[in-house]
PDB file of N, CA and C in Angstrom:
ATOM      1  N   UNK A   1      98.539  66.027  89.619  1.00  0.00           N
ATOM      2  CA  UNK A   1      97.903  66.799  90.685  1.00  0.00           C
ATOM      3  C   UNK A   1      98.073  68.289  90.405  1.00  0.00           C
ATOM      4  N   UNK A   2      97.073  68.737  90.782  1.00  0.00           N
ATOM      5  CA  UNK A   2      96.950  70.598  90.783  1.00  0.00           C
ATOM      6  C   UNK A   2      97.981  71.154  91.505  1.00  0.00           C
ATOM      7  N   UNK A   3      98.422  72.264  91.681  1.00  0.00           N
ATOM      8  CA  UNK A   3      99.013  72.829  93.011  1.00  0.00           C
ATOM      9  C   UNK A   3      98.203  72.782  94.408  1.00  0.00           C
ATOM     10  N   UNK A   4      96.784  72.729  94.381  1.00  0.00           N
ATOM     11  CA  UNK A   4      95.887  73.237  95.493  1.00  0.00           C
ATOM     12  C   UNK A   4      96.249  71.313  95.911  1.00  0.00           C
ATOM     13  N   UNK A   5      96.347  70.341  95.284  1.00  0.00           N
ATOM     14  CA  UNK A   5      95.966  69.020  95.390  1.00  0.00           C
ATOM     15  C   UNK A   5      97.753  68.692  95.911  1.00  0.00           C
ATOM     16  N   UNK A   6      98.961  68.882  95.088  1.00  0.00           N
ATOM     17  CA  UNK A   6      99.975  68.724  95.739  1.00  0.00           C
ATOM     18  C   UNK A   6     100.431  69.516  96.845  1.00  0.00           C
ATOM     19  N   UNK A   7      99.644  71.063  97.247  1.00  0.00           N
ATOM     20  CA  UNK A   7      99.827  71.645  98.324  1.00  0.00           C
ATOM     21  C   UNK A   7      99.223  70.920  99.722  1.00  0.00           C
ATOM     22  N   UNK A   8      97.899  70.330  99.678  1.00  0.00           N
ATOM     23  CA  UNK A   8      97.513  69.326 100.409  1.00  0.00           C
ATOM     24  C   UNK A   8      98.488  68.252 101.041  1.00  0.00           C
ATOM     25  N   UNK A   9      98.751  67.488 100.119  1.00  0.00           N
ATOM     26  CA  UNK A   9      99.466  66.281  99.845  1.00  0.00           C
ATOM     27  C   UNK A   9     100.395  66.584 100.660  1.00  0.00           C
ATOM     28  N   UNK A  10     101.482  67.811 100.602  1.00  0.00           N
ATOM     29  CA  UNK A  10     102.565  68.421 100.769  1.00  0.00           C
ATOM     30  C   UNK A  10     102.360  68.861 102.483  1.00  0.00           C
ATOM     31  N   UNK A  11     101.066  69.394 103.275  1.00  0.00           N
ATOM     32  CA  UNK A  11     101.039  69.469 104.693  1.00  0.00           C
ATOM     33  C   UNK A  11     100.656  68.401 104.986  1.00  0.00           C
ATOM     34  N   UNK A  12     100.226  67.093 104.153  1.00  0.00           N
ATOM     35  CA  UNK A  12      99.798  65.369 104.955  1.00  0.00           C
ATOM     36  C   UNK A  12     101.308  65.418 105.541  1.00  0.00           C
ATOM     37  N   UNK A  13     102.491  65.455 104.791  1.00  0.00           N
ATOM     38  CA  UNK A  13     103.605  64.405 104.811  1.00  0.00           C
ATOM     39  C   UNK A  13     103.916  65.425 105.921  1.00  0.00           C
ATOM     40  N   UNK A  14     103.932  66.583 106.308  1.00  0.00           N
ATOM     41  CA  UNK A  14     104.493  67.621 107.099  1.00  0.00           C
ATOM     42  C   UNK A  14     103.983  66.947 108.380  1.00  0.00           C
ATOM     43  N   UNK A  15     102.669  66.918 108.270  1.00  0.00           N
ATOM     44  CA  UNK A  15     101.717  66.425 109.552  1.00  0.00           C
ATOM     45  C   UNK A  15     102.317  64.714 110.128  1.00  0.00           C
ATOM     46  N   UNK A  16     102.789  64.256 109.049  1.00  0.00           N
ATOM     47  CA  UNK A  16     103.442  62.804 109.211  1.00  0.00           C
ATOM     48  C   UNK A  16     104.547  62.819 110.522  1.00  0.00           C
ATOM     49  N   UNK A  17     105.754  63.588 109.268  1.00  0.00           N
ATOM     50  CA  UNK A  17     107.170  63.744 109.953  1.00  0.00           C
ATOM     51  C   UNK A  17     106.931  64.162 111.025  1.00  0.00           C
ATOM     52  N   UNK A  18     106.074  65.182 111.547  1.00  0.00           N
ATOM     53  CA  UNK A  18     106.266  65.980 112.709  1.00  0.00           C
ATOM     54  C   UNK A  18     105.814  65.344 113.904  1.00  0.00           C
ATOM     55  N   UNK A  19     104.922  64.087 113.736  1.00  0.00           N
ATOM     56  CA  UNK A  19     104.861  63.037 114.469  1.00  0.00           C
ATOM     57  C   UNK A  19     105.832  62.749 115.291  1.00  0.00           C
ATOM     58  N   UNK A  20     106.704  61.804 114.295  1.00  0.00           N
ATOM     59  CA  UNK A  20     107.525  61.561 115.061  1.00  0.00           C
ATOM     60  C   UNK A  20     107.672  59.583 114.943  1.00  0.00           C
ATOM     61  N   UNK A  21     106.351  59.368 113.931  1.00  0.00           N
ATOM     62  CA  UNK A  21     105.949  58.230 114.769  1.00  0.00           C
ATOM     63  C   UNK A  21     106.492  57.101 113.593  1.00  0.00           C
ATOM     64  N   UNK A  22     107.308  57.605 112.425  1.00  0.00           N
ATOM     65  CA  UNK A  22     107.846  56.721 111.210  1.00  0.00           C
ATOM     66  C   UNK A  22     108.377  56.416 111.430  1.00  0.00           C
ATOM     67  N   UNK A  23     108.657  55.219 110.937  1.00  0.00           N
ATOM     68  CA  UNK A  23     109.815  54.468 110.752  1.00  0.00           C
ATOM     69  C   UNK A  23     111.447  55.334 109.675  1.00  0.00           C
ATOM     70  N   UNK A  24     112.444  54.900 110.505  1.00  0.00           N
ATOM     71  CA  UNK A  24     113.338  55.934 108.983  1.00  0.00           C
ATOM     72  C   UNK A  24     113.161  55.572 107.703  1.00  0.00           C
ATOM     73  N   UNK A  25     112.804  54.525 107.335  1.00  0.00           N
ATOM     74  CA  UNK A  25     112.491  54.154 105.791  1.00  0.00           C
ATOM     75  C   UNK A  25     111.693  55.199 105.465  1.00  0.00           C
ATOM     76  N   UNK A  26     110.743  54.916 106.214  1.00  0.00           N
ATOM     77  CA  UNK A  26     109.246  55.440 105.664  1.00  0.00           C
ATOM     78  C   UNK A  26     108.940  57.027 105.961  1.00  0.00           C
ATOM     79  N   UNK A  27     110.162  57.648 107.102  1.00  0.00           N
ATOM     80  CA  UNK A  27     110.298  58.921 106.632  1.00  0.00           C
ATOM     81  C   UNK A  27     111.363  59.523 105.732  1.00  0.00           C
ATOM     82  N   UNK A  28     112.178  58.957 105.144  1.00  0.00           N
ATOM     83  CA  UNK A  28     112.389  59.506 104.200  1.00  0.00           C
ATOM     84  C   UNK A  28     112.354  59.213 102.578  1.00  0.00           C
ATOM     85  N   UNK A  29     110.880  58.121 102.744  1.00  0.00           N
ATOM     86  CA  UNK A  29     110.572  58.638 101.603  1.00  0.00           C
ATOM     87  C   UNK A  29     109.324  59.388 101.596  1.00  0.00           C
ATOM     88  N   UNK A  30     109.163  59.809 103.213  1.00  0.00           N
ATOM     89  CA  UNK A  30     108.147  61.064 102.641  1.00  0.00           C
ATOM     90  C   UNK A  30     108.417  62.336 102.484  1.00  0.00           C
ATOM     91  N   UNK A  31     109.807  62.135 102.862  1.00  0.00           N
ATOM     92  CA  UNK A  31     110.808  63.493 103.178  1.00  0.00           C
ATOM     93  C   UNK A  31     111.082  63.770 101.500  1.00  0.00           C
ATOM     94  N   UNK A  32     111.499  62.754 100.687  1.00  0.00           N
ATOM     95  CA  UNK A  32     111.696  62.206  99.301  1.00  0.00           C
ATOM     96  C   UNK A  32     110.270  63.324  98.683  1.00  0.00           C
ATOM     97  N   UNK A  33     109.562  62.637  99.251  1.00  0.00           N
ATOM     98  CA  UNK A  33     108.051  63.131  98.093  1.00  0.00           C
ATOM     99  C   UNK A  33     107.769  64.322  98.311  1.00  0.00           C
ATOM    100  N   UNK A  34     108.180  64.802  99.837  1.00  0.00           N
ATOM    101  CA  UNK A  34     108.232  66.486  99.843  1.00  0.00           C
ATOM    102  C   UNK A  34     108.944  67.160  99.528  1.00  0.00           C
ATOM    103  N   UNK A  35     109.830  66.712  99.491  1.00  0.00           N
ATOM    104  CA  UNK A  35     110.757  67.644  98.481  1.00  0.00           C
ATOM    105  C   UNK A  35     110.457  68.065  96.454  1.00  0.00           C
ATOM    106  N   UNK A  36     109.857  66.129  96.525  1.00  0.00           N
ATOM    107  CA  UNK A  36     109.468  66.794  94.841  1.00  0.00           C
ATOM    108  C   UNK A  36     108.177  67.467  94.575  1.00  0.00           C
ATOM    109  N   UNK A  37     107.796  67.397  95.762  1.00  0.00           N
ATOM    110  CA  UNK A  37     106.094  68.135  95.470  1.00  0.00           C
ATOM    111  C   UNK A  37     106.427  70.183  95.803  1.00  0.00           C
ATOM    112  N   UNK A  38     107.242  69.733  96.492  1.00  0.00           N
ATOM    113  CA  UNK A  38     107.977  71.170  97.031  1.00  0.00           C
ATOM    114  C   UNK A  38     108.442  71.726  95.666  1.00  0.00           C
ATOM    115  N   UNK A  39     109.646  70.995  94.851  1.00  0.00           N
ATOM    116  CA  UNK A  39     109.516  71.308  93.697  1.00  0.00           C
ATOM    117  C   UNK A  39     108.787  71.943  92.906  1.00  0.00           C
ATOM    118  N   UNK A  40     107.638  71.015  92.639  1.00  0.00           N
ATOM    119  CA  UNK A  40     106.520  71.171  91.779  1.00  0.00           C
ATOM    120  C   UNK A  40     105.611  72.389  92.423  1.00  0.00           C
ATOM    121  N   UNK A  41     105.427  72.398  92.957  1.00  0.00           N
ATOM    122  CA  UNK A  41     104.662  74.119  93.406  1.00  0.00           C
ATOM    123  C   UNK A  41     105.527  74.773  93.026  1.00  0.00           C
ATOM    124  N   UNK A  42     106.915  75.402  93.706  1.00  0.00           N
ATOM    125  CA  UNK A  42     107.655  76.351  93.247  1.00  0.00           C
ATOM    126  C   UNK A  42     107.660  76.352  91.674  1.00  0.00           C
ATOM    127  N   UNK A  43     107.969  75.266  90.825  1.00  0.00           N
ATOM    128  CA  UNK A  43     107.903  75.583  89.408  1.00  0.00           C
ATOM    129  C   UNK A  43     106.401  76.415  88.974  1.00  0.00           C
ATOM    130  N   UNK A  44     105.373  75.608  89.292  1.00  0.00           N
ATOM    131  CA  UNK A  44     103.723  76.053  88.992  1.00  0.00           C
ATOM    132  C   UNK A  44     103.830  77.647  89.642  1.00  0.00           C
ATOM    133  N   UNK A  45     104.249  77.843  91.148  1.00  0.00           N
ATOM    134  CA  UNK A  45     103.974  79.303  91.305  1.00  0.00           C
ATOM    135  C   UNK A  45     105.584  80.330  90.058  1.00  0.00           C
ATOM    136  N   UNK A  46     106.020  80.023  89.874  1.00  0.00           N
ATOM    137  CA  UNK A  46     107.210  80.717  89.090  1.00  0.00           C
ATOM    138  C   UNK A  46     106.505  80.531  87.406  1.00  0.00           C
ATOM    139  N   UNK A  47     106.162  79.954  87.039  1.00  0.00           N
ATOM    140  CA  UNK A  47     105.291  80.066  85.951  1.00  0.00           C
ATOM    141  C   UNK A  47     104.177  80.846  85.538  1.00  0.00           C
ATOM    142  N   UNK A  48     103.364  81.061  87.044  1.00  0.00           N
ATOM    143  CA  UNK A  48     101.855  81.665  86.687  1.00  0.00           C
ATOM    144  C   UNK A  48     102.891  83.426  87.645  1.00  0.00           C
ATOM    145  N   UNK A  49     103.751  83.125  88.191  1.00  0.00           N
ATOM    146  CA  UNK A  49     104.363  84.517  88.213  1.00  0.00           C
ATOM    147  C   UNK A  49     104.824  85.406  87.006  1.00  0.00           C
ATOM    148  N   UNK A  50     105.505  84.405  85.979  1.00  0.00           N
ATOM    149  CA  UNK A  50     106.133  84.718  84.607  1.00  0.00           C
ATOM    150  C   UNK A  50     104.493  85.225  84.261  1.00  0.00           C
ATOM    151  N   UNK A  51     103.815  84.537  84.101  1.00  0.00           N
ATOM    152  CA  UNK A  51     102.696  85.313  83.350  1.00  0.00           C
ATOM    153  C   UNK A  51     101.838  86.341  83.792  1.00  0.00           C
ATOM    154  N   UNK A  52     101.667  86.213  85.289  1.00  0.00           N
ATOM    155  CA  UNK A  52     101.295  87.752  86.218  1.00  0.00           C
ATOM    156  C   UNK A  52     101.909  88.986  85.164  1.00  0.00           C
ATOM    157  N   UNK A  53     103.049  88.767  85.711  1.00  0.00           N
ATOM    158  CA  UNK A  53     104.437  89.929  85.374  1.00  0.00           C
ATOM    159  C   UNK A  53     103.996  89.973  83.687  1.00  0.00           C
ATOM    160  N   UNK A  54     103.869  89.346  83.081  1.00  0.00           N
ATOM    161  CA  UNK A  54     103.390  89.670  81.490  1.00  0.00           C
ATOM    162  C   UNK A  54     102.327  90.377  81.076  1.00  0.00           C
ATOM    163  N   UNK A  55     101.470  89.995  81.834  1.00  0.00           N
ATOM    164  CA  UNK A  55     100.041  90.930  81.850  1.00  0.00           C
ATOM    165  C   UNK A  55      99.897  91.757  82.502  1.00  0.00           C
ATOM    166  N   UNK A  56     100.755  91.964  83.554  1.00  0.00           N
ATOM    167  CA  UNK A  56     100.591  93.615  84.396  1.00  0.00           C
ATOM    168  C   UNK A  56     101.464  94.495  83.167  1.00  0.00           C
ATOM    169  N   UNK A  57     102.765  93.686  82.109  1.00  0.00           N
ATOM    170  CA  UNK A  57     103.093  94.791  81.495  1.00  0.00           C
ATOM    171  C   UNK A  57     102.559  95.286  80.663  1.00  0.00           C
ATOM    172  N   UNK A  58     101.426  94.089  79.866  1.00  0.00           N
ATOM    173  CA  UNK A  58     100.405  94.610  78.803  1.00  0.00           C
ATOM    174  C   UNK A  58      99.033  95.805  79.379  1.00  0.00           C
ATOM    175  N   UNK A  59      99.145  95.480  80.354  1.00  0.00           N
ATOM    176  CA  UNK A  59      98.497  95.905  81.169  1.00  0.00           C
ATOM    177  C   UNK A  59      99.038  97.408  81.112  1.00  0.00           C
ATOM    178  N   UNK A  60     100.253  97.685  82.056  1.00  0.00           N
ATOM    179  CA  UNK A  60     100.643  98.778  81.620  1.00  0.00           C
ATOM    180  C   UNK A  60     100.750  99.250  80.700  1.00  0.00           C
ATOM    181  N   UNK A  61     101.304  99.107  79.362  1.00  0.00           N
ATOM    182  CA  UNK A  61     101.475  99.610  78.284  1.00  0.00           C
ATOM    183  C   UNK A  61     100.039  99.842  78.162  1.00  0.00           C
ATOM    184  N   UNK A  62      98.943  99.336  77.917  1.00  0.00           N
ATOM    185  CA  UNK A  62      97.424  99.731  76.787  1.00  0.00           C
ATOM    186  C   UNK A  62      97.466 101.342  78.486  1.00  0.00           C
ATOM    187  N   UNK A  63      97.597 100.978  79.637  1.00  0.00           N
ATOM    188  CA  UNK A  63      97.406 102.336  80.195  1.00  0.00           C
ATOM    189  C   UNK A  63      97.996 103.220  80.067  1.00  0.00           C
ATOM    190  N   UNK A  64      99.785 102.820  79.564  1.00  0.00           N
ATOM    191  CA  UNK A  64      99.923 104.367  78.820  1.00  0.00           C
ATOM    192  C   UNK A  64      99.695 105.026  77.666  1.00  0.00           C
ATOM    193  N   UNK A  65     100.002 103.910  76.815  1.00  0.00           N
ATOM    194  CA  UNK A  65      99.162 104.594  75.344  1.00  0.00           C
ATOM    195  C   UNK A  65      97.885 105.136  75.489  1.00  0.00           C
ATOM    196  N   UNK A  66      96.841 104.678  76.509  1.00  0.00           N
ATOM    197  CA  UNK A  66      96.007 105.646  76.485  1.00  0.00           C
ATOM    198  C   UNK A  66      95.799 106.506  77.101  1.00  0.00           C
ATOM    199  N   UNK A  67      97.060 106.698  77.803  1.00  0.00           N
ATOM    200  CA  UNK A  67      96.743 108.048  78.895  1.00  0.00           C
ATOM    201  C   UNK A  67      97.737 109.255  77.386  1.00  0.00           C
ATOM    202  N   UNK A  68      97.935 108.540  76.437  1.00  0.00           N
ATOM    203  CA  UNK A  68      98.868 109.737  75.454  1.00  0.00           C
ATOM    204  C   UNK A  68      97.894 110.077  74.787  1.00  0.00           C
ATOM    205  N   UNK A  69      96.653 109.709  74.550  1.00  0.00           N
ATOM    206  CA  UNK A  69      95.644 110.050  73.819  1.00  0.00           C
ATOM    207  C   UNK A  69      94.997 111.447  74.979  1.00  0.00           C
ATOM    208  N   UNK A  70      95.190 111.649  75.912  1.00  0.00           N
ATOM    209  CA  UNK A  70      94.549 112.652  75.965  1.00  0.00           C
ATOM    210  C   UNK A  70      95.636 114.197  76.434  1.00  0.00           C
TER     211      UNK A  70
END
């Protein structure tokens, strides 16, 4: 699953628990699956952050080398 597809997934089980209406088995293994989907976004957003932060520095750098050209 995508992030946009486990972020989904991730307010079903929210919308579940907050019910009220599970059984304890069956909420915690949705409590279980939100937590690893919770996981899995935080890794995906900390990844495409690592690479933000990489390209704003390339980014910066080509803007100062060319602000030394003039």
């Amino acid at each position: 699953m995508n992030f946009e597809e486990q972020n989904q997934r991730l307010q079903e089980i929210i919308k579940k628990l907050e019910k009220n209406d599970t059984s304890i088995e069956e909420g915690t293994k949705l409590y279980e699956e939100g937590v690893k989907i919770a996981k899995d976004c935080y890794n995906i957003l900390n990844t495409n952050k690592g690479k933000i932060t990489i390209l704003k520095q390339e980014l910066d750098e080509l803007d100062t080398s060319s602000n030394d050209e003039f």
